[in-house]
C-alpha atoms as a PDB file:
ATOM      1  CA  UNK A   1       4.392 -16.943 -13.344  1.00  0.00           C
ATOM      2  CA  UNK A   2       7.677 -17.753 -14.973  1.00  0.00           C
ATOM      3  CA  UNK A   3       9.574 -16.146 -18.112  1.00  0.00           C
ATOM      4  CA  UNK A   4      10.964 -18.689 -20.581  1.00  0.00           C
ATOM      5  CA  UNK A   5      14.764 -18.236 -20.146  1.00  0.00           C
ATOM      6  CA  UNK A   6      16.544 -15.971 -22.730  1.00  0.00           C
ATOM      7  CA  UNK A   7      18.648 -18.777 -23.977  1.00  0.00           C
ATOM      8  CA  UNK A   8      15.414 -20.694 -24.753  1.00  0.00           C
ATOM      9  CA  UNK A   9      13.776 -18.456 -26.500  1.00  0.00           C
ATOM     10  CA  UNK A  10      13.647 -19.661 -29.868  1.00  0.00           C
ATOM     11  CA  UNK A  11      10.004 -18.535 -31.083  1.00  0.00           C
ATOM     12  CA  UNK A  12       8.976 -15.924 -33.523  1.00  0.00           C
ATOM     13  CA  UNK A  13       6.111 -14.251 -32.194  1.00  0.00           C
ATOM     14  CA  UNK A  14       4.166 -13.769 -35.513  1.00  0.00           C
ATOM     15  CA  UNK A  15       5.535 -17.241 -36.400  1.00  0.00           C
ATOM     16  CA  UNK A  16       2.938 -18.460 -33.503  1.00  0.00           C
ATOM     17  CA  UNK A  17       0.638 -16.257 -34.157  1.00  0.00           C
ATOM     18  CA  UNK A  18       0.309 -17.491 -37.917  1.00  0.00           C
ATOM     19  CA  UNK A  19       0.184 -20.813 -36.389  1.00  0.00           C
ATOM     20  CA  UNK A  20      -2.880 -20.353 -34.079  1.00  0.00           C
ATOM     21  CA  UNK A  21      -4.942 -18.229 -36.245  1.00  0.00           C
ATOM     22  CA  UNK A  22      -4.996 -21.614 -38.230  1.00  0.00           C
ATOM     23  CA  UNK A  23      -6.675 -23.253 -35.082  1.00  0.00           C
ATOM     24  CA  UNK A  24      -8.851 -20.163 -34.905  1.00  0.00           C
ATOM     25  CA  UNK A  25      -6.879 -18.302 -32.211  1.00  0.00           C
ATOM     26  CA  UNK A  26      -7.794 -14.643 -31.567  1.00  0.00           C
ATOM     27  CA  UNK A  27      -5.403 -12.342 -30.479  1.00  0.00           C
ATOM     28  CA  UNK A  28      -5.929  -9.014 -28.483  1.00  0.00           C
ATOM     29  CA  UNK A  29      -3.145  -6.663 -27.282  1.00  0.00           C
ATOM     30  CA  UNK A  30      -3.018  -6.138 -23.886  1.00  0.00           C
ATOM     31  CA  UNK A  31      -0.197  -3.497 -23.732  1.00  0.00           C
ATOM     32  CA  UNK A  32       3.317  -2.665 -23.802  1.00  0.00           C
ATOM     33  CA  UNK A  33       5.110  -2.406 -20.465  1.00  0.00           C
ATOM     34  CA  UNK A  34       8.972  -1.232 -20.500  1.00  0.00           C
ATOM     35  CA  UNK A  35      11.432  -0.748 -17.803  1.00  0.00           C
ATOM     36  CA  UNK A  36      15.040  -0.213 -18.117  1.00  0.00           C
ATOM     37  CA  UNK A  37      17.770  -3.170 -17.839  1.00  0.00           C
ATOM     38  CA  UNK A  38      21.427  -2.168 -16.493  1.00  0.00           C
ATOM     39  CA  UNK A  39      24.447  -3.087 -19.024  1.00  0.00           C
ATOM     40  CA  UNK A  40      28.041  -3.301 -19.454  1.00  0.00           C
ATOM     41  CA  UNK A  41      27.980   0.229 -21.665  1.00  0.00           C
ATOM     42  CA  UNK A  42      24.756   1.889 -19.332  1.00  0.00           C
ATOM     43  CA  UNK A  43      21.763   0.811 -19.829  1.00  0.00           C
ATOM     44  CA  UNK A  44      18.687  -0.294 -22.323  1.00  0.00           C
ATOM     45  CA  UNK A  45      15.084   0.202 -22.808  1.00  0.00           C
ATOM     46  CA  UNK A  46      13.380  -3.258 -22.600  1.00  0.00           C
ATOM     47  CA  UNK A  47       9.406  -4.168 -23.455  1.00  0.00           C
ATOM     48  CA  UNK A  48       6.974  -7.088 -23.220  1.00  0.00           C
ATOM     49  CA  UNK A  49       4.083  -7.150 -25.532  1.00  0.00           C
ATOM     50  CA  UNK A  50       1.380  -8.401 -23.433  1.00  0.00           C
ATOM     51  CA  UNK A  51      -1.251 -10.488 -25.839  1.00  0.00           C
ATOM     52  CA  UNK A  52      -4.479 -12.085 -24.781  1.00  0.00           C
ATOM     53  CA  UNK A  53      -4.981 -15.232 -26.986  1.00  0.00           C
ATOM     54  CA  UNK A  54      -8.348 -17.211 -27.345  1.00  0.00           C
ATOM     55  CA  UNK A  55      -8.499 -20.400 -29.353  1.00  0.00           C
ATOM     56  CA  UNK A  56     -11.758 -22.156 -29.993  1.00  0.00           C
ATOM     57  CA  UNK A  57     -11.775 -24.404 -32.659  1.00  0.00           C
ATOM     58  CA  UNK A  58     -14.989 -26.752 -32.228  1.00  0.00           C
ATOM     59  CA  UNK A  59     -13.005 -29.745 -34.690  1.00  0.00           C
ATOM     60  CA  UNK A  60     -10.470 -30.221 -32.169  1.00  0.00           C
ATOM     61  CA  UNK A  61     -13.037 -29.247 -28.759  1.00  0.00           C
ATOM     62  CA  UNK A  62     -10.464 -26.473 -27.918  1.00  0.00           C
ATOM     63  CA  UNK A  63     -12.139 -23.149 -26.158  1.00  0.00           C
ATOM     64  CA  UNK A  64      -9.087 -21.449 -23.946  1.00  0.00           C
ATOM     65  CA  UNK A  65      -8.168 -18.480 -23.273  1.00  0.00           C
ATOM     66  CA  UNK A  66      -3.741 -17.997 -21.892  1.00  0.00           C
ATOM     67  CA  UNK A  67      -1.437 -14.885 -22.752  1.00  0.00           C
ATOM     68  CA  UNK A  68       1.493 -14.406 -24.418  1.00  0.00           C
ATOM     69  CA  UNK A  69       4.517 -12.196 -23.967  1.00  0.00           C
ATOM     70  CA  UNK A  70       6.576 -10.796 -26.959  1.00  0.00           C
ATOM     71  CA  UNK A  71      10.190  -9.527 -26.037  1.00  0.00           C
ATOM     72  CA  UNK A  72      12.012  -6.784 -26.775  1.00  0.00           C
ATOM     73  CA  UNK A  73      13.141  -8.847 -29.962  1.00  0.00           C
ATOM     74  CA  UNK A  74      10.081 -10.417 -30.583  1.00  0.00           C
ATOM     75  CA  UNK A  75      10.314 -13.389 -29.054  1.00  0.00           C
ATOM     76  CA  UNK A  76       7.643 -15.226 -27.140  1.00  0.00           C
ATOM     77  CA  UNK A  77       8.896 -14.842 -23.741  1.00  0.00           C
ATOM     78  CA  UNK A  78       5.452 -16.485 -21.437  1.00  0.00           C
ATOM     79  CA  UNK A  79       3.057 -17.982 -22.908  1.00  0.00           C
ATOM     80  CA  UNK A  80       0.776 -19.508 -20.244  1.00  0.00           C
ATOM     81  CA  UNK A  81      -2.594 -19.574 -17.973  1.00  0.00           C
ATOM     82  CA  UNK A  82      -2.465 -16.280 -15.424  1.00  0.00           C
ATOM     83  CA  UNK A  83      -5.310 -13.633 -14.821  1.00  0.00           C
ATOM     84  CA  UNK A  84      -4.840 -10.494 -16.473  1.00  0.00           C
ATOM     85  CA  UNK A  85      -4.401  -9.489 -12.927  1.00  0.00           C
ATOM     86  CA  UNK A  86      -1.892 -11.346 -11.956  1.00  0.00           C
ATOM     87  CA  UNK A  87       0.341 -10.686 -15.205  1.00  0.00           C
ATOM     88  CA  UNK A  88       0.003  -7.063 -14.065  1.00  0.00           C
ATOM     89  CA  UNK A  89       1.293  -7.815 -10.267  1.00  0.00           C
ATOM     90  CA  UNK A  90       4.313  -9.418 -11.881  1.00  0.00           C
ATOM     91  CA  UNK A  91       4.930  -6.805 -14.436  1.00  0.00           C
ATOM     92  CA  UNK A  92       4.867  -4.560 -11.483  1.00  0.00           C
ATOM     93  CA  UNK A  93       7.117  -6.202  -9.100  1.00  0.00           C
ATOM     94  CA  UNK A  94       9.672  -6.709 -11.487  1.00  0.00           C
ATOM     95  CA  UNK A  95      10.108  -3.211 -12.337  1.00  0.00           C
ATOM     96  CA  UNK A  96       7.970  -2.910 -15.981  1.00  0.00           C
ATOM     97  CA  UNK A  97       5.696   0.178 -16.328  1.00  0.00           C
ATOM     98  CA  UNK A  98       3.049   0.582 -19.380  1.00  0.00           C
ATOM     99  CA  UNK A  99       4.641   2.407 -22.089  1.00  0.00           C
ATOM    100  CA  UNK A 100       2.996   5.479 -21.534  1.00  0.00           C
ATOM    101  CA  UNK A 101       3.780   5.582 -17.670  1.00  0.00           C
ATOM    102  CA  UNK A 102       7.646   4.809 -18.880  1.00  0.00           C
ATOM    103  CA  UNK A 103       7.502   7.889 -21.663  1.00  0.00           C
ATOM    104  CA  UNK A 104       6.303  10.282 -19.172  1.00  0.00           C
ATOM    105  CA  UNK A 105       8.329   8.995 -15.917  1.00  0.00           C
ATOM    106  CA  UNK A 106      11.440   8.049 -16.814  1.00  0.00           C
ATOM    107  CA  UNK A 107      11.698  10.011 -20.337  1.00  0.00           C
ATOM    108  CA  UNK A 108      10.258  12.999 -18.939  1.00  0.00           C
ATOM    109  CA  UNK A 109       8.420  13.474 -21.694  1.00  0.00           C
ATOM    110  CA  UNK A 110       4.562  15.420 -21.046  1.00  0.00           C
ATOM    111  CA  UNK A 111       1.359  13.630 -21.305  1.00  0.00           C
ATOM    112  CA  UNK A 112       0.754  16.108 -24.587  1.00  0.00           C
ATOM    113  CA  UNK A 113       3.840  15.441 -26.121  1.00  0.00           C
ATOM    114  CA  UNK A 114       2.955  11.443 -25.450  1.00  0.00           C
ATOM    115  CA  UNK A 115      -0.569  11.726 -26.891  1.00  0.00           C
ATOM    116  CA  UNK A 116       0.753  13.781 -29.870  1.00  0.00           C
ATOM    117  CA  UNK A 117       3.290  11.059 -30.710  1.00  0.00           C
ATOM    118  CA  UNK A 118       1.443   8.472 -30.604  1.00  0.00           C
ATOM    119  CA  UNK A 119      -1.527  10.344 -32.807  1.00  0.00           C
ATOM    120  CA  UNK A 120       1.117  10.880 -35.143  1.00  0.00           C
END
C-alpha cells in the first residue's frame, strides 16, 4: 500500500464522492484512525478517514469494490485495491490508532467520557 504524496494531493474528497455516486458508487465508512505527527512548534493530531467504496454501474459493466482515504484536510490520500485487513496492518505499523483507542490512550480521556461525547 502506498499514500499519494502530500504535494500531490489535489482531490476533494466529497468532490469524488459526488463524482462516483453518479456511476452508482456506494460509500461506507470504515473508521477514523489518528496518531500524532511531530512539528517544528510540538506536535499535531492527524486522521485518515477510512471509506469502503463499491461501484456497480451495469451501463458501463463496472462491479468493484477499492477504499479510499480522506486526510486530515480532506483530501483523498489512497485510493486503491487492499483488504480491509491489510489497510488495518498498515494503519498499524505506521503508528495510526482508531479514534476511540487515540481519545482514551493518548488523551487520557475514560471510555465514559468517550461514549458520552460522542452521544452528544
Amino acid at each position: 500500500m502506498e499514500l499519494i504524496k502530500k504535494s500531490e494531493r489535489n482531490l476533494k474528497t466529497q468532490d469524488v464522492f459526488n463524482t462516483w455516486k453518479a456511476l452508482g458508487a456506494t460509500f461506507e465508512n470504515e473508521g477514523r484512525f489518528m496518531k500524532w505527527k511531530e512539528v517544528s512548534n510540538g506536535r499535531l493530531a492527524v486522521k485518515f478517514d477510512v471509506y469502503k467504496v463499491r461501484i456497480v454501474n451495469k451501463d458501463f459493466n463496472i462491479d468493484t469494490t477499492s477504499y479510499i482515504f480522506s486526510d486530515t484536510l480532506d483530501r483523498i490520500a489512497f485510493n486503491g485495491y487492499a483488504s480491509y485487513g491489510e489497510i488495518c496492518d498498515w494503519l498499524k505499523e505506521h503508528g495510526y490508532k482508531s479514534e476511540k483507542n487515540f481519545y482514551i490512550e493518548e488523551q487520557g480521556m475514560s471510555e465514559e467520557s468517550y461514549n458520552e461525547w460522542c452521544n452528544a
